[in-house]
PDB file of N, CA and C in Angstrom:
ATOM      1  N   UNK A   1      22.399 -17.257 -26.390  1.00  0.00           N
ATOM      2  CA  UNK A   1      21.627 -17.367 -25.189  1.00  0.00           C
ATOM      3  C   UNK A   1      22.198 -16.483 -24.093  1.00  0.00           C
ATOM      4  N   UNK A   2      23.806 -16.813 -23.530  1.00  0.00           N
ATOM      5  CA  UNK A   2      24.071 -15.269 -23.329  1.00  0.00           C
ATOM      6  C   UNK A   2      23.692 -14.094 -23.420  1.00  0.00           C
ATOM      7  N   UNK A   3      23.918 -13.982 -24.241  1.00  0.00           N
ATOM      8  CA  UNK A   3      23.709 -12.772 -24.910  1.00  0.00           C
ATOM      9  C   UNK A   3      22.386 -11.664 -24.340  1.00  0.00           C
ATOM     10  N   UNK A   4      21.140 -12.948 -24.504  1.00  0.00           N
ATOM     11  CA  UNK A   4      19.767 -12.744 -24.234  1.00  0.00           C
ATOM     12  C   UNK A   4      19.602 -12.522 -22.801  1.00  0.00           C
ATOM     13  N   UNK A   5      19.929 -13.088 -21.911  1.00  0.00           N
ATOM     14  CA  UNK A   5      20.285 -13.162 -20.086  1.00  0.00           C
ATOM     15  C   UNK A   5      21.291 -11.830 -19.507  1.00  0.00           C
ATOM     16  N   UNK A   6      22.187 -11.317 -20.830  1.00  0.00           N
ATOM     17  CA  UNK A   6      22.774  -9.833 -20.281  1.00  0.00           C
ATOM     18  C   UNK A   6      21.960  -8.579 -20.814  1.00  0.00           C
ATOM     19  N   UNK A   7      21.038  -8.992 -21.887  1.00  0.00           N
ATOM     20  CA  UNK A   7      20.074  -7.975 -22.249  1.00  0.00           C
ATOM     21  C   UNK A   7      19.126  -7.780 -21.215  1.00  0.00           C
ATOM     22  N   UNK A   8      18.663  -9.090 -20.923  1.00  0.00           N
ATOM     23  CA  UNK A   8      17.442  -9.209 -20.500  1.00  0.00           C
ATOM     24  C   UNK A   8      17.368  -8.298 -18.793  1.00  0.00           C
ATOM     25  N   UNK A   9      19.212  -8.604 -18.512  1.00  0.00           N
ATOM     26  CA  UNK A   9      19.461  -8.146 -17.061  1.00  0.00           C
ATOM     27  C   UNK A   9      19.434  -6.669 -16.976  1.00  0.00           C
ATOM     28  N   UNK A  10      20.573  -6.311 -18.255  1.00  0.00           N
ATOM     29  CA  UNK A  10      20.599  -4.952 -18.239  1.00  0.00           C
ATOM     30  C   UNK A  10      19.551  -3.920 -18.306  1.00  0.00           C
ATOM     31  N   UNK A  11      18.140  -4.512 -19.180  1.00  0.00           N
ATOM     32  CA  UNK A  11      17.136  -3.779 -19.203  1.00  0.00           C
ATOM     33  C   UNK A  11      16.382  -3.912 -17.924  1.00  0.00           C
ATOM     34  N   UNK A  12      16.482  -4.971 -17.021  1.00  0.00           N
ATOM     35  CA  UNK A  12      15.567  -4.569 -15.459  1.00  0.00           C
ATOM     36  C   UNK A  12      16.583  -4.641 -14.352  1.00  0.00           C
ATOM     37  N   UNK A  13      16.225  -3.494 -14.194  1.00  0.00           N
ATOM     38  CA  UNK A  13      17.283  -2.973 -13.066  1.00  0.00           C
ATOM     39  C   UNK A  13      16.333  -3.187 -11.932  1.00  0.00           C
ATOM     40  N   UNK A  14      17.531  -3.857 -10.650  1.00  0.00           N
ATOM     41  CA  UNK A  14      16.660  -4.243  -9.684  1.00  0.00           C
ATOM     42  C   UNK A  14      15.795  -4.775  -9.378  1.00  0.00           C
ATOM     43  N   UNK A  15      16.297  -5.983 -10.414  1.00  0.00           N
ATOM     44  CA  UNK A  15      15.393  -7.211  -9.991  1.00  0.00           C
ATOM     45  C   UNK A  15      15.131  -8.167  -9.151  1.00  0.00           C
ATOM     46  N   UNK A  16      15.965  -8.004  -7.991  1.00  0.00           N
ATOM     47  CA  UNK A  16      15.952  -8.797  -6.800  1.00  0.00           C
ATOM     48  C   UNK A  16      15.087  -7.925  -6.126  1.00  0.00           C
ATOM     49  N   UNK A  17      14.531  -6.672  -6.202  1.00  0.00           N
ATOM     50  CA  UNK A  17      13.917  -6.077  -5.340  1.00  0.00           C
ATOM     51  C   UNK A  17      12.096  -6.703  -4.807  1.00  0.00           C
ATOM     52  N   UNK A  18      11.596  -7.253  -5.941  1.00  0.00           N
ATOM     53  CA  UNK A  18      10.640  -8.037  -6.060  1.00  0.00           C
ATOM     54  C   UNK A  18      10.773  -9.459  -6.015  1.00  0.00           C
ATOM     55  N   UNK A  19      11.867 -10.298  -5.697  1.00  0.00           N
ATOM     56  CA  UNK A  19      11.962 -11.475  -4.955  1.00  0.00           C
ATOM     57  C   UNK A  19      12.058 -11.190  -3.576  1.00  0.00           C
ATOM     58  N   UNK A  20      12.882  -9.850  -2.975  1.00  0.00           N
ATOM     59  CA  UNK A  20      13.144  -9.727  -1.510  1.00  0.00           C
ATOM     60  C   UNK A  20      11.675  -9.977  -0.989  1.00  0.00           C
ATOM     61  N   UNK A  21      11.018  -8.744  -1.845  1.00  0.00           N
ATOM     62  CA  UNK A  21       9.222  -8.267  -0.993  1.00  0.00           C
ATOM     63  C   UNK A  21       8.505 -10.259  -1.542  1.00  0.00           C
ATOM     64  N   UNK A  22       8.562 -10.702  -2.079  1.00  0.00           N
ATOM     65  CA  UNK A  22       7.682 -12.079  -2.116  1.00  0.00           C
ATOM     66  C   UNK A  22       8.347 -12.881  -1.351  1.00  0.00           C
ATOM     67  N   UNK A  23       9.639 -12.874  -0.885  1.00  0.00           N
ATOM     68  CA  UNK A  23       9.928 -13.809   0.407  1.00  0.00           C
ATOM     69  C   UNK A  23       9.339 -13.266   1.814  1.00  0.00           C
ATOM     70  N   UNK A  24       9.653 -11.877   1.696  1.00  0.00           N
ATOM     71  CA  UNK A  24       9.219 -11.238   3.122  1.00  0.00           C
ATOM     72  C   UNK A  24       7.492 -11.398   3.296  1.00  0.00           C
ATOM     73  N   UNK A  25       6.858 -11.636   1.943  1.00  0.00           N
ATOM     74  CA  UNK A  25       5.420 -12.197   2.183  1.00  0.00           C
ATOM     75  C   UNK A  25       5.062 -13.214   2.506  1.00  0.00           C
ATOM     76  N   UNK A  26       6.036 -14.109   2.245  1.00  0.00           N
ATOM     77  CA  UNK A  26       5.399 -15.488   2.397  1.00  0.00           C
ATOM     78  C   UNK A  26       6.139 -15.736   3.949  1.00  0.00           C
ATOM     79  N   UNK A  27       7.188 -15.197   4.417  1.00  0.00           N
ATOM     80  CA  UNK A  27       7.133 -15.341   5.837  1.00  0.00           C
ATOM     81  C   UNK A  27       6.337 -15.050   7.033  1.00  0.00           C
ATOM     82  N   UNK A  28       5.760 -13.332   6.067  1.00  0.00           N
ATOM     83  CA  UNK A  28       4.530 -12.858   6.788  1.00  0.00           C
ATOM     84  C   UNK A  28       3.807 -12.961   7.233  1.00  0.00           C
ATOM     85  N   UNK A  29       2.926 -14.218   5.819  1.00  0.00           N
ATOM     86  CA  UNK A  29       1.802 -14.997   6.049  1.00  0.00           C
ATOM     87  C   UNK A  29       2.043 -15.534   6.888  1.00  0.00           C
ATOM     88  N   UNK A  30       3.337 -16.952   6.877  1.00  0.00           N
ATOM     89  CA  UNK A  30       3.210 -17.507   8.168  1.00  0.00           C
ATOM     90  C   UNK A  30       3.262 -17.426   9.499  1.00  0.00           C
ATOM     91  N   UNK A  31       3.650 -16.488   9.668  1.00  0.00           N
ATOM     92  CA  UNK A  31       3.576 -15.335  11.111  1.00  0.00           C
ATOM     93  C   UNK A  31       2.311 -15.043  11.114  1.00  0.00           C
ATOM     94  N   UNK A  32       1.408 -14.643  10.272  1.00  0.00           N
ATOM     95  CA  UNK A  32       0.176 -14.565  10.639  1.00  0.00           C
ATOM     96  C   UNK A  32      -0.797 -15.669  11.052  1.00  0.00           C
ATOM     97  N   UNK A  33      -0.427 -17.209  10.394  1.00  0.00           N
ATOM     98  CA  UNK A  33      -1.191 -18.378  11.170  1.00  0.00           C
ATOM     99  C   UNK A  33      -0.720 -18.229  11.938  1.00  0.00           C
ATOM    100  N   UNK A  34       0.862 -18.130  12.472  1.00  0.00           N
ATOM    101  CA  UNK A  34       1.119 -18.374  14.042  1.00  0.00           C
ATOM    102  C   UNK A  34       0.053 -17.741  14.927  1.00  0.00           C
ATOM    103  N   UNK A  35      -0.291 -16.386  14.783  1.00  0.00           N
ATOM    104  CA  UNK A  35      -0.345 -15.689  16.072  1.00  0.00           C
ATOM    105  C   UNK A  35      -1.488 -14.825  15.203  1.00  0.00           C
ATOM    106  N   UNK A  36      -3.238 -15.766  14.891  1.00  0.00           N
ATOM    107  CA  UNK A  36      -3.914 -15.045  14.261  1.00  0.00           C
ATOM    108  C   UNK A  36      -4.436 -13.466  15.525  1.00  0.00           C
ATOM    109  N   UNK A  37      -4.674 -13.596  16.489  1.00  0.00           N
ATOM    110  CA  UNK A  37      -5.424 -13.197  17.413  1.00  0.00           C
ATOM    111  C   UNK A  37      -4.661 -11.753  17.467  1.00  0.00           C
ATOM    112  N   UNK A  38      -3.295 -11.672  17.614  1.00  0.00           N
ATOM    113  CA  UNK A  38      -2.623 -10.378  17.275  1.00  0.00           C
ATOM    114  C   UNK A  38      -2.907  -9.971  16.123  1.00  0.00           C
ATOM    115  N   UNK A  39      -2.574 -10.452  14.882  1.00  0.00           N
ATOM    116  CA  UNK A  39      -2.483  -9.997  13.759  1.00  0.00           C
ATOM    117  C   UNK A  39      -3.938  -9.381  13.465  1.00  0.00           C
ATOM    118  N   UNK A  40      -4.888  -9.752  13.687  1.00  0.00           N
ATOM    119  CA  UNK A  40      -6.219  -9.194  13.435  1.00  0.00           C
ATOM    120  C   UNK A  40      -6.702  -7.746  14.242  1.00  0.00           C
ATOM    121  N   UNK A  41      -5.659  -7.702  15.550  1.00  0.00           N
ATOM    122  CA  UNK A  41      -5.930  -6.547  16.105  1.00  0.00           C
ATOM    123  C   UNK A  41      -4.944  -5.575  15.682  1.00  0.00           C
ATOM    124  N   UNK A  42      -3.835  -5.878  15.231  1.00  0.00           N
ATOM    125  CA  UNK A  42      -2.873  -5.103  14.534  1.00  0.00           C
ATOM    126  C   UNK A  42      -3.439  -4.354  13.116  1.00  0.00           C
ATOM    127  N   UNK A  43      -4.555  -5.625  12.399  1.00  0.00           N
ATOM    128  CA  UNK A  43      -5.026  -5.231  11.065  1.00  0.00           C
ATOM    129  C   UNK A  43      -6.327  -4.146  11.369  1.00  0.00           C
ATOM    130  N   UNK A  44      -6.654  -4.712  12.469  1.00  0.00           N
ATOM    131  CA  UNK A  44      -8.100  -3.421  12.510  1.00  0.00           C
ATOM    132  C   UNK A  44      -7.638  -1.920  12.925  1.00  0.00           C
ATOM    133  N   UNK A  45      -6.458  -2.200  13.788  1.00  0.00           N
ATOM    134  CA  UNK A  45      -6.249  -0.619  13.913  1.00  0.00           C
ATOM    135  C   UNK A  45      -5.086  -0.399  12.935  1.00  0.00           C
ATOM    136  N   UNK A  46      -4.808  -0.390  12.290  1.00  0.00           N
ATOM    137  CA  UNK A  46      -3.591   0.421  10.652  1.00  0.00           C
ATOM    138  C   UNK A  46      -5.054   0.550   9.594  1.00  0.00           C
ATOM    139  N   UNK A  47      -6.398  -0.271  10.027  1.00  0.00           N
ATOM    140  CA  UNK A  47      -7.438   0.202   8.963  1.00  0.00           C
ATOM    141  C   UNK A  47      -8.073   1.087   9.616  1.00  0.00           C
ATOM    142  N   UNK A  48      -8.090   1.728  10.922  1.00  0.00           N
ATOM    143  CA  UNK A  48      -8.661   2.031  11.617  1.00  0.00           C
ATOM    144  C   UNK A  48      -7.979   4.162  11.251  1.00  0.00           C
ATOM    145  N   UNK A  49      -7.115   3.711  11.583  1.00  0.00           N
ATOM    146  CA  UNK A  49      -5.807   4.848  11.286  1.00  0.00           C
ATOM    147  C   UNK A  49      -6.091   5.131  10.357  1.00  0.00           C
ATOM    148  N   UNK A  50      -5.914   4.505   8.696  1.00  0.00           N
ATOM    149  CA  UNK A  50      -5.930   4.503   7.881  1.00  0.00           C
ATOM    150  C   UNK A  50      -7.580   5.447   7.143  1.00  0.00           C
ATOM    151  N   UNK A  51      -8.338   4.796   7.553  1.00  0.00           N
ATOM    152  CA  UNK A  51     -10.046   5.522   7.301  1.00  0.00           C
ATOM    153  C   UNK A  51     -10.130   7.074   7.787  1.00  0.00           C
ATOM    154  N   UNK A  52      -9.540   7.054   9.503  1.00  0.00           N
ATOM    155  CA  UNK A  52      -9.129   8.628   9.735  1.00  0.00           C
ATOM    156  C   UNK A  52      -8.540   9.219   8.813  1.00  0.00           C
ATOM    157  N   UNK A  53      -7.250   8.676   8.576  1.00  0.00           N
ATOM    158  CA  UNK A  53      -6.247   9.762   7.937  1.00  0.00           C
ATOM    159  C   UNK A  53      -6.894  10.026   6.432  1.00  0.00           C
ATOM    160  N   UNK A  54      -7.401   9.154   5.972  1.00  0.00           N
ATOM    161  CA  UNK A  54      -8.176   9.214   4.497  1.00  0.00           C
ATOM    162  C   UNK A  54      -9.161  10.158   5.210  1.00  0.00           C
ATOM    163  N   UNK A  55     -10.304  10.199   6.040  1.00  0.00           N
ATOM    164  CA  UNK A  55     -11.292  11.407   6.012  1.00  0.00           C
ATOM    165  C   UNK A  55     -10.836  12.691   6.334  1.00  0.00           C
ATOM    166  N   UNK A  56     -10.153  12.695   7.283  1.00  0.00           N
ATOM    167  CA  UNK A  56      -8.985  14.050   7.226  1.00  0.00           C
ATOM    168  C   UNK A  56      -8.871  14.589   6.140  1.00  0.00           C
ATOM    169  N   UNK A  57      -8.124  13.659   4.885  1.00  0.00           N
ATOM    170  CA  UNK A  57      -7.881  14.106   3.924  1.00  0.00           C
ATOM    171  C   UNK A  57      -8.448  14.915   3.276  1.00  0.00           C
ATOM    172  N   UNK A  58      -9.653  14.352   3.090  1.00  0.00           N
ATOM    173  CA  UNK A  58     -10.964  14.221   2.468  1.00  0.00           C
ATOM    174  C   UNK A  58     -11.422  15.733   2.698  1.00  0.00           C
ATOM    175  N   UNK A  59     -11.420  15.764   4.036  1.00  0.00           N
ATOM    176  CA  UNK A  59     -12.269  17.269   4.213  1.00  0.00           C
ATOM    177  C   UNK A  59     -11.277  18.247   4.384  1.00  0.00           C
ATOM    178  N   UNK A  60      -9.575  18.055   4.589  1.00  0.00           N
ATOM    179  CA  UNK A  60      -9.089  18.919   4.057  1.00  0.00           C
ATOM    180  C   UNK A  60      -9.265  19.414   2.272  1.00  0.00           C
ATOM    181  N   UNK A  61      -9.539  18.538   1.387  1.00  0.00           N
ATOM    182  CA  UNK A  61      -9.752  18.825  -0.065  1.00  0.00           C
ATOM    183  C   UNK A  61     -10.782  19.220   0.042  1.00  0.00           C
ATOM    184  N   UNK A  62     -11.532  19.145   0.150  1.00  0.00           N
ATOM    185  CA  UNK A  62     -13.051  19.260  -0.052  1.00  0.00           C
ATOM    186  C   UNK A  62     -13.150  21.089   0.397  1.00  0.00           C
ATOM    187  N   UNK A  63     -12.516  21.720   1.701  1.00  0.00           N
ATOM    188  CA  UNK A  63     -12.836  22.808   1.806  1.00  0.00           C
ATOM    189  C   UNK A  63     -11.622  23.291   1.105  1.00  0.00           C
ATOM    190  N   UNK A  64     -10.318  23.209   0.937  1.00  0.00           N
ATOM    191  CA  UNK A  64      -9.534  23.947   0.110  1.00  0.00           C
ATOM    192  C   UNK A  64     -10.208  24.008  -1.266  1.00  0.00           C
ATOM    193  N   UNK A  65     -10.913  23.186  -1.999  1.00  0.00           N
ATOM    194  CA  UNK A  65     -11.541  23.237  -3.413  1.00  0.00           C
ATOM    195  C   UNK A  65     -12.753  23.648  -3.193  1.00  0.00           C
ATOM    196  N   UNK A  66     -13.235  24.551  -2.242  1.00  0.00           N
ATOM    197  CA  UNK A  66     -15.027  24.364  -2.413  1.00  0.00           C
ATOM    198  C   UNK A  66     -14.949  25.405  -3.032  1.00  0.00           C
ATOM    199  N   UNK A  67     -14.451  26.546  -3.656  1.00  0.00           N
ATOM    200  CA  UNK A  67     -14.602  27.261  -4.732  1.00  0.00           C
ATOM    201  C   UNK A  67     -14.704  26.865  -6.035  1.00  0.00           C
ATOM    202  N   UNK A  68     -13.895  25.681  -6.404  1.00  0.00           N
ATOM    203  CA  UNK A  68     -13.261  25.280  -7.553  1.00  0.00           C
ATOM    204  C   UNK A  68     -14.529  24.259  -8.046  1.00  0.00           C
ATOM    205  N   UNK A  69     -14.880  23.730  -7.130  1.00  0.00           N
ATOM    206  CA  UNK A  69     -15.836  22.321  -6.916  1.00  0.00           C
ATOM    207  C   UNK A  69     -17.473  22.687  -7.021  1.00  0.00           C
ATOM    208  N   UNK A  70     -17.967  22.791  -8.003  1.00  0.00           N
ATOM    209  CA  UNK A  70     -19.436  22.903  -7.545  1.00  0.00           C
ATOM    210  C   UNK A  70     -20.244  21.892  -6.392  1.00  0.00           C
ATOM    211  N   UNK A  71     -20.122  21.019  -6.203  1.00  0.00           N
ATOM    212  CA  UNK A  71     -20.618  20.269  -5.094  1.00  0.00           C
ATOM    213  C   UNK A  71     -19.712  19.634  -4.131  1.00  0.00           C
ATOM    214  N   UNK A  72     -19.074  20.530  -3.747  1.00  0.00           N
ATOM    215  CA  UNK A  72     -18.100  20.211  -2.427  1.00  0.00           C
ATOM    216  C   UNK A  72     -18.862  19.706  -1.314  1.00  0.00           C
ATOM    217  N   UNK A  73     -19.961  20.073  -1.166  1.00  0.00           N
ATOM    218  CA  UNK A  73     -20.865  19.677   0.039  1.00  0.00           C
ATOM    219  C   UNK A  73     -20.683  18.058  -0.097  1.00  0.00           C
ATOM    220  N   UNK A  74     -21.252  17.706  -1.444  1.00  0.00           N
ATOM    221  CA  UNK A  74     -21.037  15.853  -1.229  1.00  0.00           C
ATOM    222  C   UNK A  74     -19.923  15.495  -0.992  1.00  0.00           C
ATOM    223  N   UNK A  75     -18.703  16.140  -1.731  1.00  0.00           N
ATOM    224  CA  UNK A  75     -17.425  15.226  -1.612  1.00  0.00           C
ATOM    225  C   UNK A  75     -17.275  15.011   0.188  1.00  0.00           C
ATOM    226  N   UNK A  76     -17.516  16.386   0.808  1.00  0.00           N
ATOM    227  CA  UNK A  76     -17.076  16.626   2.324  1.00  0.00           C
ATOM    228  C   UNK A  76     -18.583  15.847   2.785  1.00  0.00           C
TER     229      UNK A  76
END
């Protein structure tokens, strides 16, 4: 049984790294009932940011590939 618990360790390396991130979630959450009224304005603008920086993206690819791309017009 040993044996099985130093295999089992040696083959996943850094396995506390995924208990750290599921504690730091579940504190998260509860920070988020605390104080819904922030957290919802915090969440609309990082999605807000987030949709820019994705269309940015977007139409940076879209004209670097419009040679490559037969219908670049839709992607952009």
């Amino acid at each position: 049984m040993v044996a099985f618990f130093q295999t089992f360790m040696k083959s996943i390396k850094y396995w506390y790294i995924p208990l750290i991130i599921g504690i730091l979630f579940i504190l998260i959450g509860g920070y988020v009932f605390t104080v819904p009224l922030e957290t919802y304005v915090t969440l609309s603008t990082l999605f807000s940011i987030s949709f820019i920086v994705s269309g940015l993206f977007d139409i940076f690819f879209s004209i670097q590939n419009q040679k490559i791309l037969g219908g670049w017009g839709g992607i952009l």
